[in-house]
PDB file of N, CA and C in Angstrom:
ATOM      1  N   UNK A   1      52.773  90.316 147.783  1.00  0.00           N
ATOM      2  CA  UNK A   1      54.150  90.458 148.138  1.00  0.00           C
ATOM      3  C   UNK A   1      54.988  89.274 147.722  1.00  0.00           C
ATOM      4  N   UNK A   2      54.389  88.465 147.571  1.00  0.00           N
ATOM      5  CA  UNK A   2      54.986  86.926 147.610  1.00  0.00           C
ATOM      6  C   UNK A   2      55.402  86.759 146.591  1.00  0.00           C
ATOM      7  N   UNK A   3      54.410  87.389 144.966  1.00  0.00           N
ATOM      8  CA  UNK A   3      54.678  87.526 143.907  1.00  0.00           C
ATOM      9  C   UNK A   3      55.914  88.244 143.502  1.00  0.00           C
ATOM     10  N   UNK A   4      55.721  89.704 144.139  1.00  0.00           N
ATOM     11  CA  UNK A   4      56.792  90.768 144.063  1.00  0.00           C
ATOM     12  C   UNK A   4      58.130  90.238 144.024  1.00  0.00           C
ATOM     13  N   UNK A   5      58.241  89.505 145.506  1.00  0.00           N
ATOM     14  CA  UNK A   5      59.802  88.862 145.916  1.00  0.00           C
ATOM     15  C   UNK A   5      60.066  88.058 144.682  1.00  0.00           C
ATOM     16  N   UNK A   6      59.059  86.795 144.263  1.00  0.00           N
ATOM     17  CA  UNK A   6      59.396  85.979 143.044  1.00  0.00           C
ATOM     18  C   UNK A   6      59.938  86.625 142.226  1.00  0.00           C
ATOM     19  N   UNK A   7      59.320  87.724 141.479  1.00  0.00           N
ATOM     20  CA  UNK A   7      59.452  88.431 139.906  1.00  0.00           C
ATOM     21  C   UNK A   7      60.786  89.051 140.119  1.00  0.00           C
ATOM     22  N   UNK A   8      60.954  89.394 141.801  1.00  0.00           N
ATOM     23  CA  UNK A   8      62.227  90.037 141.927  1.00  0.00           C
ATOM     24  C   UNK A   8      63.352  89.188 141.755  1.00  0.00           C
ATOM     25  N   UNK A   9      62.895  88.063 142.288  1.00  0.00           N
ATOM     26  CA  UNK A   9      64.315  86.979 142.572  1.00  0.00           C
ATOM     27  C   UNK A   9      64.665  86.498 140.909  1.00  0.00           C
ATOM     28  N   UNK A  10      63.530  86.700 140.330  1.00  0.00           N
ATOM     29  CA  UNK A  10      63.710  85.761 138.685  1.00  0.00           C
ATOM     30  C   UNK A  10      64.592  86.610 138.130  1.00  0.00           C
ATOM     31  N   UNK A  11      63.958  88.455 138.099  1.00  0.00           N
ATOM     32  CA  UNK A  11      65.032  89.278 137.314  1.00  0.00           C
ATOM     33  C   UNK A  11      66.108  89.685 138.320  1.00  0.00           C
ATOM     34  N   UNK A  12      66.948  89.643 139.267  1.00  0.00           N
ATOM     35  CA  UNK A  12      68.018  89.374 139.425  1.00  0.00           C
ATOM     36  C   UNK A  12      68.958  88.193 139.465  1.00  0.00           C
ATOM     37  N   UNK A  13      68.064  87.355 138.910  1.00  0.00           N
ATOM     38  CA  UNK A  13      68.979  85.834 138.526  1.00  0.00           C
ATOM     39  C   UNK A  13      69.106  86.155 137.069  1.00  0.00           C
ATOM     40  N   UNK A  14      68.589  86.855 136.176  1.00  0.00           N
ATOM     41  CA  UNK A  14      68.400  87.101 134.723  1.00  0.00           C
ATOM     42  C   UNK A  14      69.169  87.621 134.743  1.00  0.00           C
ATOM     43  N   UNK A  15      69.555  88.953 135.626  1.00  0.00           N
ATOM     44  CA  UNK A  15      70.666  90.044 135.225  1.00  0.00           C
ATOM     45  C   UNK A  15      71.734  89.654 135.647  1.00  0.00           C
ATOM     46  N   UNK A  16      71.609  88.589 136.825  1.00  0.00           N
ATOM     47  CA  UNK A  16      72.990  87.575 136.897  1.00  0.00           C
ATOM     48  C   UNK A  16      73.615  87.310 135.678  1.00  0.00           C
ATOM     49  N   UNK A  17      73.003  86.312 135.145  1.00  0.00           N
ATOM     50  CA  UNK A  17      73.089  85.568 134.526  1.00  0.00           C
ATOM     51  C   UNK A  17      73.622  86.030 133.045  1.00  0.00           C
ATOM     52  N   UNK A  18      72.703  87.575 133.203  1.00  0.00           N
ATOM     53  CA  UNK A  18      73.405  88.403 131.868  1.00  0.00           C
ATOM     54  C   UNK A  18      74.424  89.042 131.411  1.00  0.00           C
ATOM     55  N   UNK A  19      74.762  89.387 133.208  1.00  0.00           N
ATOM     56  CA  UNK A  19      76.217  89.874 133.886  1.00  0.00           C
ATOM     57  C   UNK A  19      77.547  88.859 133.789  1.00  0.00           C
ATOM     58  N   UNK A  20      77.080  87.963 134.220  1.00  0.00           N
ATOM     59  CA  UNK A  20      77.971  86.857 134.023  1.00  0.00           C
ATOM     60  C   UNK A  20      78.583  86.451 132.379  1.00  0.00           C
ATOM     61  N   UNK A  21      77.524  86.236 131.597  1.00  0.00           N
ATOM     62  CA  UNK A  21      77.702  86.211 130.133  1.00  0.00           C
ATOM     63  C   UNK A  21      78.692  87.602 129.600  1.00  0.00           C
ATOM     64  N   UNK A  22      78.302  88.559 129.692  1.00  0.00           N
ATOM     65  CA  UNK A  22      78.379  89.676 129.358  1.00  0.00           C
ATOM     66  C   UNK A  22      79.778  89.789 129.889  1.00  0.00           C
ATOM     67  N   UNK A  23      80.709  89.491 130.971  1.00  0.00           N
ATOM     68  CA  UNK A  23      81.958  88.885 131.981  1.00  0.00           C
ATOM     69  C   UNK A  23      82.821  88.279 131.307  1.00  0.00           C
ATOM     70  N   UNK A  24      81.739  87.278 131.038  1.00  0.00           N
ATOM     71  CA  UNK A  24      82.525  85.938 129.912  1.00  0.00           C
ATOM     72  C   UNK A  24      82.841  86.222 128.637  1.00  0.00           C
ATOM     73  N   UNK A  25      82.577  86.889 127.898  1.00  0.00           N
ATOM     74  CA  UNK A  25      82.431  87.643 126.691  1.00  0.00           C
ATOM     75  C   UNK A  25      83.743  88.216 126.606  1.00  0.00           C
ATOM     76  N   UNK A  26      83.721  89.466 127.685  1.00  0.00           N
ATOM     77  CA  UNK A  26      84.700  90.609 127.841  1.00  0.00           C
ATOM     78  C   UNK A  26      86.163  89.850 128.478  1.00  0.00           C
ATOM     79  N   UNK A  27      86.057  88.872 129.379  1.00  0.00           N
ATOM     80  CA  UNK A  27      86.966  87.759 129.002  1.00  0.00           C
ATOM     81  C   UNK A  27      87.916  87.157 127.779  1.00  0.00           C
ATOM     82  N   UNK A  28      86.582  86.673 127.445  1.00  0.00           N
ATOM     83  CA  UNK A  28      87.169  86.202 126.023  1.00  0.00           C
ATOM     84  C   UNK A  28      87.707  87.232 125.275  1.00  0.00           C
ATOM     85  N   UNK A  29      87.357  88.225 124.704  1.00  0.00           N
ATOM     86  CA  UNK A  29      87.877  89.318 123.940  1.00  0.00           C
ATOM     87  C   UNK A  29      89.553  89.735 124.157  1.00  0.00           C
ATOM     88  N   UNK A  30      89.355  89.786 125.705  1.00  0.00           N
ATOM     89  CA  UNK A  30      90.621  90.205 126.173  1.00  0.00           C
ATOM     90  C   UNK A  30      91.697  89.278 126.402  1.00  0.00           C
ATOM     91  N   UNK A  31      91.539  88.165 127.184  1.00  0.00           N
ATOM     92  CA  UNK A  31      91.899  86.830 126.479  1.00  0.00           C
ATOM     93  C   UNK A  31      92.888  87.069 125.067  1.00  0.00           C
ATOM     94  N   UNK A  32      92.285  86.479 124.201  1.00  0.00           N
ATOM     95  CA  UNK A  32      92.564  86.579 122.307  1.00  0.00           C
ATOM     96  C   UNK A  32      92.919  87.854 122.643  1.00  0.00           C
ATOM     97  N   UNK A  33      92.916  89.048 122.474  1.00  0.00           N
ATOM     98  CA  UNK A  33      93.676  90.382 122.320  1.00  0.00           C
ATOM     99  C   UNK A  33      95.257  89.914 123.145  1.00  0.00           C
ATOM    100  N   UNK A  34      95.017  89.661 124.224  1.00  0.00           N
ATOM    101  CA  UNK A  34      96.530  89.352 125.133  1.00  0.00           C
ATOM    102  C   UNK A  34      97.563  88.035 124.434  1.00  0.00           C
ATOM    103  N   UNK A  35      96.802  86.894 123.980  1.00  0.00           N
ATOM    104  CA  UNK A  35      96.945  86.439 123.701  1.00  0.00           C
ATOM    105  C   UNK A  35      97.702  86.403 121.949  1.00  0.00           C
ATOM    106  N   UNK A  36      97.016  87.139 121.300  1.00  0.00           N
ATOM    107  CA  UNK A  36      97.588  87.802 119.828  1.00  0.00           C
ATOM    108  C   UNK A  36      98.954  88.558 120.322  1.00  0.00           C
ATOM    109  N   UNK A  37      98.657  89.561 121.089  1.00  0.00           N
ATOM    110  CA  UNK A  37      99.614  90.383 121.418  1.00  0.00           C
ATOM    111  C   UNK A  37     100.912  89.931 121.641  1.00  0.00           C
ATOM    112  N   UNK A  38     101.009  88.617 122.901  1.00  0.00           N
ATOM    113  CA  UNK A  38     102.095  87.906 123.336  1.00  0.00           C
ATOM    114  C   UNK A  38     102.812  87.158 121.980  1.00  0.00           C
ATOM    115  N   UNK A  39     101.549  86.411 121.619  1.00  0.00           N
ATOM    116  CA  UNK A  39     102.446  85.713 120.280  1.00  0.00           C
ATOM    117  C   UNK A  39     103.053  86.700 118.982  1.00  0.00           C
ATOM    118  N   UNK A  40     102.435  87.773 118.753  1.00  0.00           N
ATOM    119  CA  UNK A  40     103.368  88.531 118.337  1.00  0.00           C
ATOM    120  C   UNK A  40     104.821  89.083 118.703  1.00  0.00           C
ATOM    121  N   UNK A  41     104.526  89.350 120.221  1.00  0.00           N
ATOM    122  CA  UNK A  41     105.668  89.867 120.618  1.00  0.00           C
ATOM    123  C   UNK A  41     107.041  88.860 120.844  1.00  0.00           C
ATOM    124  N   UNK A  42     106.285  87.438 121.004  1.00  0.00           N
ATOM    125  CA  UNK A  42     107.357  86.353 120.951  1.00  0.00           C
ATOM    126  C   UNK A  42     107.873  86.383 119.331  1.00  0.00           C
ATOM    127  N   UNK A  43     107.057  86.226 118.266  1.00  0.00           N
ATOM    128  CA  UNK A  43     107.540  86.467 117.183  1.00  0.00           C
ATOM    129  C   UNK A  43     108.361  87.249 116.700  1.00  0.00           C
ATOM    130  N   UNK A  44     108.566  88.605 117.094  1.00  0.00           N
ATOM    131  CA  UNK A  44     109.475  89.784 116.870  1.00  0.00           C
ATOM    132  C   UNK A  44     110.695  89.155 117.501  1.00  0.00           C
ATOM    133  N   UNK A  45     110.512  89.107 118.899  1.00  0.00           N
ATOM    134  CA  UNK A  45     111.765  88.641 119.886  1.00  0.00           C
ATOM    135  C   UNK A  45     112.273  87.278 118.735  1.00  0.00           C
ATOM    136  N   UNK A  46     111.902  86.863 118.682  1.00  0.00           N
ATOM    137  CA  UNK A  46     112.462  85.079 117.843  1.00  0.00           C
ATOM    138  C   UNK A  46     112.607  85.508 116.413  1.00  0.00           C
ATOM    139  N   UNK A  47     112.668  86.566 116.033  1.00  0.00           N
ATOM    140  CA  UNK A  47     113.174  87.050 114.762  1.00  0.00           C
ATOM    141  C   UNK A  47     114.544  87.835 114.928  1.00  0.00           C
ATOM    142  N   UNK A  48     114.310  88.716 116.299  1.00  0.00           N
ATOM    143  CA  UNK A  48     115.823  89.727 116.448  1.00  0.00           C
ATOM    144  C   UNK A  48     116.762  88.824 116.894  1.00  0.00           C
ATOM    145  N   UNK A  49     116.485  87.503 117.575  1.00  0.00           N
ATOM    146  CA  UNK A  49     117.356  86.536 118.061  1.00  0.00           C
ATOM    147  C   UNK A  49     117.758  85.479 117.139  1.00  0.00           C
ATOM    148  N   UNK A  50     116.982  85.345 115.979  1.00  0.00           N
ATOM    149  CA  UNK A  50     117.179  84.628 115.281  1.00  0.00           C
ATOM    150  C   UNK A  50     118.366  85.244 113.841  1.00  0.00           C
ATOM    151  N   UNK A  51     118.405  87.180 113.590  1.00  0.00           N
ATOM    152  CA  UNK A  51     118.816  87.463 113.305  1.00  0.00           C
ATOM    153  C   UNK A  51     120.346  87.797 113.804  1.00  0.00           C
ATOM    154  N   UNK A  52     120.154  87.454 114.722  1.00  0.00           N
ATOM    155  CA  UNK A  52     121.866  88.196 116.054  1.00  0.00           C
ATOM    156  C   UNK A  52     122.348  86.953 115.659  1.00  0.00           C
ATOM    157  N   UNK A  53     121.369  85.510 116.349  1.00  0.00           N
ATOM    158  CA  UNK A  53     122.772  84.341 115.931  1.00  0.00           C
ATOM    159  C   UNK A  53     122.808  83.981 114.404  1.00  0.00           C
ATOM    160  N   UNK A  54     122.197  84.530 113.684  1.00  0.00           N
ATOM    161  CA  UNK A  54     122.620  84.286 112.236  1.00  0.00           C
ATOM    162  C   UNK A  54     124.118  85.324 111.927  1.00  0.00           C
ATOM    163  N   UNK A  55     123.934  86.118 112.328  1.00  0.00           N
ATOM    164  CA  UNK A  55     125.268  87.502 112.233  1.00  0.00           C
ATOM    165  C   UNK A  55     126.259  86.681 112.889  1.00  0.00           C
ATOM    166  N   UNK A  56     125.911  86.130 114.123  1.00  0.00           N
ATOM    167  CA  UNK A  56     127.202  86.069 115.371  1.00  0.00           C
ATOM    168  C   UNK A  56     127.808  84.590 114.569  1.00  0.00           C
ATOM    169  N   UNK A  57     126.629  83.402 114.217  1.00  0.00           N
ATOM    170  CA  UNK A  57     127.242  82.375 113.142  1.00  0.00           C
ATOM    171  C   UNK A  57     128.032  82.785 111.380  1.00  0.00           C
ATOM    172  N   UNK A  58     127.787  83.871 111.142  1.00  0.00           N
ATOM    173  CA  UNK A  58     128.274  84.145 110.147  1.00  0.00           C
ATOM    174  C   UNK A  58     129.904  84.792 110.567  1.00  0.00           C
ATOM    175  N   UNK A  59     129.830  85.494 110.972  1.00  0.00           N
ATOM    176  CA  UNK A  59     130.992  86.222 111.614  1.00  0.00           C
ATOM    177  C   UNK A  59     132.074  85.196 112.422  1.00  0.00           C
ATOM    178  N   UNK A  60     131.603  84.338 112.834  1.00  0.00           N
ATOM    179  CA  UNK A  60     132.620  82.901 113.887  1.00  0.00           C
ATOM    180  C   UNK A  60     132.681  82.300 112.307  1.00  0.00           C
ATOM    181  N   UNK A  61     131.954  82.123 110.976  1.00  0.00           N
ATOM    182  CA  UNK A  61     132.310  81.192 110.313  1.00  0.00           C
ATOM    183  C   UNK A  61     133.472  81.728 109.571  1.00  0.00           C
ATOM    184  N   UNK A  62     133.321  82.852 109.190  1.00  0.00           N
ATOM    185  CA  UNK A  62     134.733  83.969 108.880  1.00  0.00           C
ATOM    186  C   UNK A  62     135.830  83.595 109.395  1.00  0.00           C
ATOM    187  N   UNK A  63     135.553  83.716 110.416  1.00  0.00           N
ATOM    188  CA  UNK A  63     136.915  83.424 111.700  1.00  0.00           C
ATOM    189  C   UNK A  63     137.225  82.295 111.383  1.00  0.00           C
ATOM    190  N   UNK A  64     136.528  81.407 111.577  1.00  0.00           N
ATOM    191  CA  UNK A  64     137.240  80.288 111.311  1.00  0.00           C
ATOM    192  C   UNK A  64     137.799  80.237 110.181  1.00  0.00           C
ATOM    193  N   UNK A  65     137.065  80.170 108.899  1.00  0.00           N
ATOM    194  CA  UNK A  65     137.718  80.287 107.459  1.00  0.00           C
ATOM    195  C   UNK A  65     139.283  81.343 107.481  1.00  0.00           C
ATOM    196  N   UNK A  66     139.181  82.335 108.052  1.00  0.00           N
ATOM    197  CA  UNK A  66     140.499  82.997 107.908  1.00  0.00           C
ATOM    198  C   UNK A  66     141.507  81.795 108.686  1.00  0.00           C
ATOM    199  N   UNK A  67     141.315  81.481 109.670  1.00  0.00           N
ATOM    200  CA  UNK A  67     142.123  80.940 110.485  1.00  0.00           C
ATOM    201  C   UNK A  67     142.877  79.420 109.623  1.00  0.00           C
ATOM    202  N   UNK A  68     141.717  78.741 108.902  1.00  0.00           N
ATOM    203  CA  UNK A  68     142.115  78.069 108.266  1.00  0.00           C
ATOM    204  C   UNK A  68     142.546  77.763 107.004  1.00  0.00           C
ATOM    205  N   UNK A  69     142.189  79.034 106.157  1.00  0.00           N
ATOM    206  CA  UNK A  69     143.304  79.368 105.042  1.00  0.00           C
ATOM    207  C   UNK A  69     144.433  79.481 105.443  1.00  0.00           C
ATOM    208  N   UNK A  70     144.730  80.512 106.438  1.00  0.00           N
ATOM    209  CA  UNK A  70     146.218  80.787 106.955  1.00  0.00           C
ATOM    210  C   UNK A  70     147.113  79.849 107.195  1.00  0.00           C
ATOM    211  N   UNK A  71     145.970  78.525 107.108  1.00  0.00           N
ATOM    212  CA  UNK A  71     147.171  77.288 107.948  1.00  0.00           C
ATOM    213  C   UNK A  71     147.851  76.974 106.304  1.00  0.00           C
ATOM    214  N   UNK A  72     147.494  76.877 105.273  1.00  0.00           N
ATOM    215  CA  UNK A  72     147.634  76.296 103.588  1.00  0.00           C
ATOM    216  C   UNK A  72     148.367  77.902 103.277  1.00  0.00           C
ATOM    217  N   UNK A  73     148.535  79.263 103.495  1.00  0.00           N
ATOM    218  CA  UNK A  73     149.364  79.920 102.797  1.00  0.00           C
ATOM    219  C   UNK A  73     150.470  79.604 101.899  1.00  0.00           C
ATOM    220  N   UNK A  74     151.143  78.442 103.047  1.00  0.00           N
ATOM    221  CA  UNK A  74     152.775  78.440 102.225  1.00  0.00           C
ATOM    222  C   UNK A  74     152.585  76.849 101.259  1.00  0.00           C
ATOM    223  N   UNK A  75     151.472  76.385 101.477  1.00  0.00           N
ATOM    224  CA  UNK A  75     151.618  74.842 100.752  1.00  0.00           C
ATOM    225  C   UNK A  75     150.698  75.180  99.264  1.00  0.00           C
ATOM    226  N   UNK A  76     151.466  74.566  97.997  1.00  0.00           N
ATOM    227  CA  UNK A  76     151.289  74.857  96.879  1.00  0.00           C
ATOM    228  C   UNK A  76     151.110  73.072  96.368  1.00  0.00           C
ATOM    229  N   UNK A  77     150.168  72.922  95.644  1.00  0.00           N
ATOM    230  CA  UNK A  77     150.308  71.394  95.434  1.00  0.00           C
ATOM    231  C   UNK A  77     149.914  71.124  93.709  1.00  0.00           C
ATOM    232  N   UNK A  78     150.487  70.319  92.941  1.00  0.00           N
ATOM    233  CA  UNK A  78     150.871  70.307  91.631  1.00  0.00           C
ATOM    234  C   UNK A  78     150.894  68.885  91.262  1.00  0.00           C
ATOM    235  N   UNK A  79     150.358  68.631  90.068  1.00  0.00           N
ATOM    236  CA  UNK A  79     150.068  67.230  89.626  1.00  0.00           C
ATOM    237  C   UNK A  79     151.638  66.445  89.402  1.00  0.00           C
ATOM    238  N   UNK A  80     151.782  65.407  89.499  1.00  0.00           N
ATOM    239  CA  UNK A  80     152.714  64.972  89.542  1.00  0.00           C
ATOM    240  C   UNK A  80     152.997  64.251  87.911  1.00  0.00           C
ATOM    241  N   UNK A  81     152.121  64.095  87.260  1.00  0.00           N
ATOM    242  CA  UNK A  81     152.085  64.021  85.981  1.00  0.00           C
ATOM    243  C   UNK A  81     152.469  65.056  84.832  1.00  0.00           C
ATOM    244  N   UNK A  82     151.350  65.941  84.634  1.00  0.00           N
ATOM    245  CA  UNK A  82     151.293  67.067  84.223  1.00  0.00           C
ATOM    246  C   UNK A  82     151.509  68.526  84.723  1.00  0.00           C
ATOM    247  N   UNK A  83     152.415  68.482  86.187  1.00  0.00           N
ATOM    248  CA  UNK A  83     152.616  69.766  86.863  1.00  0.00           C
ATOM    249  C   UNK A  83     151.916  70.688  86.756  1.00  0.00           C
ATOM    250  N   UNK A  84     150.677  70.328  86.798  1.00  0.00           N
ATOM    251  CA  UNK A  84     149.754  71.722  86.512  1.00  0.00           C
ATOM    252  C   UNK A  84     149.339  71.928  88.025  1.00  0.00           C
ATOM    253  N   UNK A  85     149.322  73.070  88.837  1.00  0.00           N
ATOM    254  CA  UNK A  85     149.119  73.253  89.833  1.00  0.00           C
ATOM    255  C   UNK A  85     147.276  73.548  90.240  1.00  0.00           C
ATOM    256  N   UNK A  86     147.220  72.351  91.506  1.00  0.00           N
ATOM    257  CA  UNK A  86     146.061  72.043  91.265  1.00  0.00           C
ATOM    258  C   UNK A  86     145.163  73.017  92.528  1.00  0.00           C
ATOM    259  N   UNK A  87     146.224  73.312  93.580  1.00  0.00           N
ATOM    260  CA  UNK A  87     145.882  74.061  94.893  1.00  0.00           C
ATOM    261  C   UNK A  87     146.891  75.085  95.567  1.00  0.00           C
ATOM    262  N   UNK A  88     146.859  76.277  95.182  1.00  0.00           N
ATOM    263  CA  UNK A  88     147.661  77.098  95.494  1.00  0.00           C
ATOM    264  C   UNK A  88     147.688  77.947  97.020  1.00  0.00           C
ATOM    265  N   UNK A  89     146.966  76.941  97.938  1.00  0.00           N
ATOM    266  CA  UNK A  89     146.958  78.165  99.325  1.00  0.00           C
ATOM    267  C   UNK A  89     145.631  78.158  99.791  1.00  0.00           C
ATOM    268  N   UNK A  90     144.638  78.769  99.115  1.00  0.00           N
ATOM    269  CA  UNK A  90     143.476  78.983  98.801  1.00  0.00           C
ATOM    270  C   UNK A  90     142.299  78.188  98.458  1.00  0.00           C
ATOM    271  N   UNK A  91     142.760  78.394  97.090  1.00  0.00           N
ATOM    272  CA  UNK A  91     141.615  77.372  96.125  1.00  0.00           C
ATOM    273  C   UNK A  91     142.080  76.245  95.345  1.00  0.00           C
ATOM    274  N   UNK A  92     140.780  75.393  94.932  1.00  0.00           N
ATOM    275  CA  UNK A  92     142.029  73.939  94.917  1.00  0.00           C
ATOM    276  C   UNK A  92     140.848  74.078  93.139  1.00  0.00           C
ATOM    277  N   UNK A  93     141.916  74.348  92.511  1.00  0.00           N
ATOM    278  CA  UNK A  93     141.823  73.981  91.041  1.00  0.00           C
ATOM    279  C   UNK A  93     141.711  72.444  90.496  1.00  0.00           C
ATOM    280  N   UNK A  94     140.700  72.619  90.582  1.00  0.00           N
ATOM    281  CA  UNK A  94     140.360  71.066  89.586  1.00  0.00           C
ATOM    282  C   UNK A  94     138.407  71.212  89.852  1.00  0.00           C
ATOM    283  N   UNK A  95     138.180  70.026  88.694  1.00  0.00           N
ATOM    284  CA  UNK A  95     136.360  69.814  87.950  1.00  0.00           C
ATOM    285  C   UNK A  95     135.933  69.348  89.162  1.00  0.00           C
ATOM    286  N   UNK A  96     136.663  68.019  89.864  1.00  0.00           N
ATOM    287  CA  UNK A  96     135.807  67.023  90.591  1.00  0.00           C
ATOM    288  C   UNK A  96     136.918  67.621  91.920  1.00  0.00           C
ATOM    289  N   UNK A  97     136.249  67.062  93.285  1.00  0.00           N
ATOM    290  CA  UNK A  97     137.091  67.361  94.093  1.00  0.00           C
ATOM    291  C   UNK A  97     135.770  65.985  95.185  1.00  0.00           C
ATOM    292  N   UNK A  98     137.208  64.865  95.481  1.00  0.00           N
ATOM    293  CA  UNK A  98     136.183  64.125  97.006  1.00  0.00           C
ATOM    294  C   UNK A  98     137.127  64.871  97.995  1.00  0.00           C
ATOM    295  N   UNK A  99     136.007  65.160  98.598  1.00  0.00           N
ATOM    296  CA  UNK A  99     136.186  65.228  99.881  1.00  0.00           C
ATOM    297  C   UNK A  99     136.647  64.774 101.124  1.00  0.00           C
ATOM    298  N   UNK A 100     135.853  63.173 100.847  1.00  0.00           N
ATOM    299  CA  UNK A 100     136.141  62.421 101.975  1.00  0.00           C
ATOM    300  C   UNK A 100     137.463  61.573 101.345  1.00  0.00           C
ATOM    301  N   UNK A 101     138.003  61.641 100.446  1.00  0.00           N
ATOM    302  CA  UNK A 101     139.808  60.864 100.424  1.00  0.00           C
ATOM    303  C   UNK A 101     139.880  62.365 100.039  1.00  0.00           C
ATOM    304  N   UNK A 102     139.926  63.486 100.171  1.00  0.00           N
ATOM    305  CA  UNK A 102     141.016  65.333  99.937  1.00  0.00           C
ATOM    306  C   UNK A 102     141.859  64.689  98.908  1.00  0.00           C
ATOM    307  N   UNK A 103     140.749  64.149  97.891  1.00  0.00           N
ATOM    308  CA  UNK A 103     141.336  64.571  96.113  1.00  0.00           C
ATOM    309  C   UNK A 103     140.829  65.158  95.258  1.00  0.00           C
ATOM    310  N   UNK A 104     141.613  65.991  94.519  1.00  0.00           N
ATOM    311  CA  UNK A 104     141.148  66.883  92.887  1.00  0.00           C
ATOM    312  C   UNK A 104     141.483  65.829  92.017  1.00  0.00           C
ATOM    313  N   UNK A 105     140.585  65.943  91.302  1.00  0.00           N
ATOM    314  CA  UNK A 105     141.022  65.327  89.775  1.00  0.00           C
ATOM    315  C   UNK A 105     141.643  66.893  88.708  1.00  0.00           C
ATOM    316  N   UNK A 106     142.821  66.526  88.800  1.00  0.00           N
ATOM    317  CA  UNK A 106     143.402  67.469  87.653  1.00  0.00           C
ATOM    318  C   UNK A 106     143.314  67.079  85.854  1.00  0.00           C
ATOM    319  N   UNK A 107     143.597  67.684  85.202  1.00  0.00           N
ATOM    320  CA  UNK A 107     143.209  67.979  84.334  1.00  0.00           C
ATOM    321  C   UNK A 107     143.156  66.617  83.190  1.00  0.00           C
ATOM    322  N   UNK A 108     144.669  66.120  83.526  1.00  0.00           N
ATOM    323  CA  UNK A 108     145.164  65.264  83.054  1.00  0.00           C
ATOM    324  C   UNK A 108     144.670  63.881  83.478  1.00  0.00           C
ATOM    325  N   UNK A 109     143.432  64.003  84.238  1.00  0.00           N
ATOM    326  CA  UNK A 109     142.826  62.850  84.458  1.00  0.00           C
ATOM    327  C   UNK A 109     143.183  61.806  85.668  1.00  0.00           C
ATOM    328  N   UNK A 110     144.489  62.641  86.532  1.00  0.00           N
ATOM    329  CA  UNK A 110     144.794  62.080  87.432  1.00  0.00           C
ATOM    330  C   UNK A 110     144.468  62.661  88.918  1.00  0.00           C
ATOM    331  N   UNK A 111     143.664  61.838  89.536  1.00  0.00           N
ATOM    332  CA  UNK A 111     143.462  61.879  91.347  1.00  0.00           C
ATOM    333  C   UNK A 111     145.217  62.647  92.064  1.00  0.00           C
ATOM    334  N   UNK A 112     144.684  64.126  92.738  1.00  0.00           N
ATOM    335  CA  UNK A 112     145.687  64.546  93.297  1.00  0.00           C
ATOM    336  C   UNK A 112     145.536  64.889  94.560  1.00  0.00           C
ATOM    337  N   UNK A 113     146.084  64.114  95.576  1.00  0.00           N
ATOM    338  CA  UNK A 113     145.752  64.585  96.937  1.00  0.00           C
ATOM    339  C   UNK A 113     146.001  66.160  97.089  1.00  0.00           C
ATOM    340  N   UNK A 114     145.288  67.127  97.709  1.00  0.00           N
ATOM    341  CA  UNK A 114     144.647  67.707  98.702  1.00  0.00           C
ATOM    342  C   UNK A 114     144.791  68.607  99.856  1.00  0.00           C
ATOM    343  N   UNK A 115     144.885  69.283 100.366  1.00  0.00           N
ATOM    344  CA  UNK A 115     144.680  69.208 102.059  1.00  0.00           C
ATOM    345  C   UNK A 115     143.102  69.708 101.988  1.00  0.00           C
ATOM    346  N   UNK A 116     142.370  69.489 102.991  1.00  0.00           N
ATOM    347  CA  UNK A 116     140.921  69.830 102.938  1.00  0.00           C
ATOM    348  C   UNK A 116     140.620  69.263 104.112  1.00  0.00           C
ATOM    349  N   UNK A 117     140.272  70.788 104.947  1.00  0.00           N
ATOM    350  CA  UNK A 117     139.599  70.592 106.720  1.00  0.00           C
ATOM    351  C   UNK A 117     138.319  70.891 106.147  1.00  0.00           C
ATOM    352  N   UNK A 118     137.601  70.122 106.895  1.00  0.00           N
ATOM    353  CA  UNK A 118     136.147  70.504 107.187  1.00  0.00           C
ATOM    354  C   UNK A 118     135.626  70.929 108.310  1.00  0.00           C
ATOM    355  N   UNK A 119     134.576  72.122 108.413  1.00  0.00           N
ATOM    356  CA  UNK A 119     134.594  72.692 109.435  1.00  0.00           C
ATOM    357  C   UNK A 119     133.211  72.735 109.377  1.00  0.00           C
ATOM    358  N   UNK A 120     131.934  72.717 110.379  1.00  0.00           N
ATOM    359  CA  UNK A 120     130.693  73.293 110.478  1.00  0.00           C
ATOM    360  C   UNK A 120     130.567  74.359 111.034  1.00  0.00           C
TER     361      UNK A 120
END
């Protein structure tokens, strides 16, 4: 009997032990499956959100750009040398253009101030 109980106690510590593994396993599997799953699903989400504020930044940059052409409609600006008109409202005609002093170089080789907002 003494034996019996032993052999008994060994193979239900075995099938413990196999149970447990076998636990740990099906764990893990499911684990990594949940785990794939989530980071996908964060990926989709961080793509449709990443696509909305690309639209919603494109669309405010519009806005702004209309808003700030509209302010230059009526101002026309023309070299003072060669009267060749260098910025009509819009677009500022000339090769070189700084930015940071809002001058064109017109044609005639002369620096012509500008108006020029910068906006991000």
């Amino acid at each position: 009997m003494t034996q019996t109980n032993e052999k008994l106690k060994r193979d239900t510590s075995e099938n413990v032990v196999k149970s447990i593994a076998q636990a740990n396993e099906k764990l893990k599997r499911d684990t990594s499956e949940n785990v794939v799953k989530a980071i996908a699903q964060a990926n989709e989400k961080l793509k449709r959100d990443t696509s909305e504020n690309i639209v919603k930044a494109i669309a405010q940059s519009n806005e702004k750009l209309k808003r700030n052409t509209s302010e230059y409609k009526d101002i026309s600006v023309s070299c003072g040398d060669c009267h060749r008109k260098i910025f009509d409202g819009k677009v500022i005609r000339a090769r070189a253009v700084n930015v940071a002093e809002g001058t064109a170089l017109c044609r005639c080789k002369k620096w012509v101030k500008v108006p020029i907002s910068l906006t991000v």
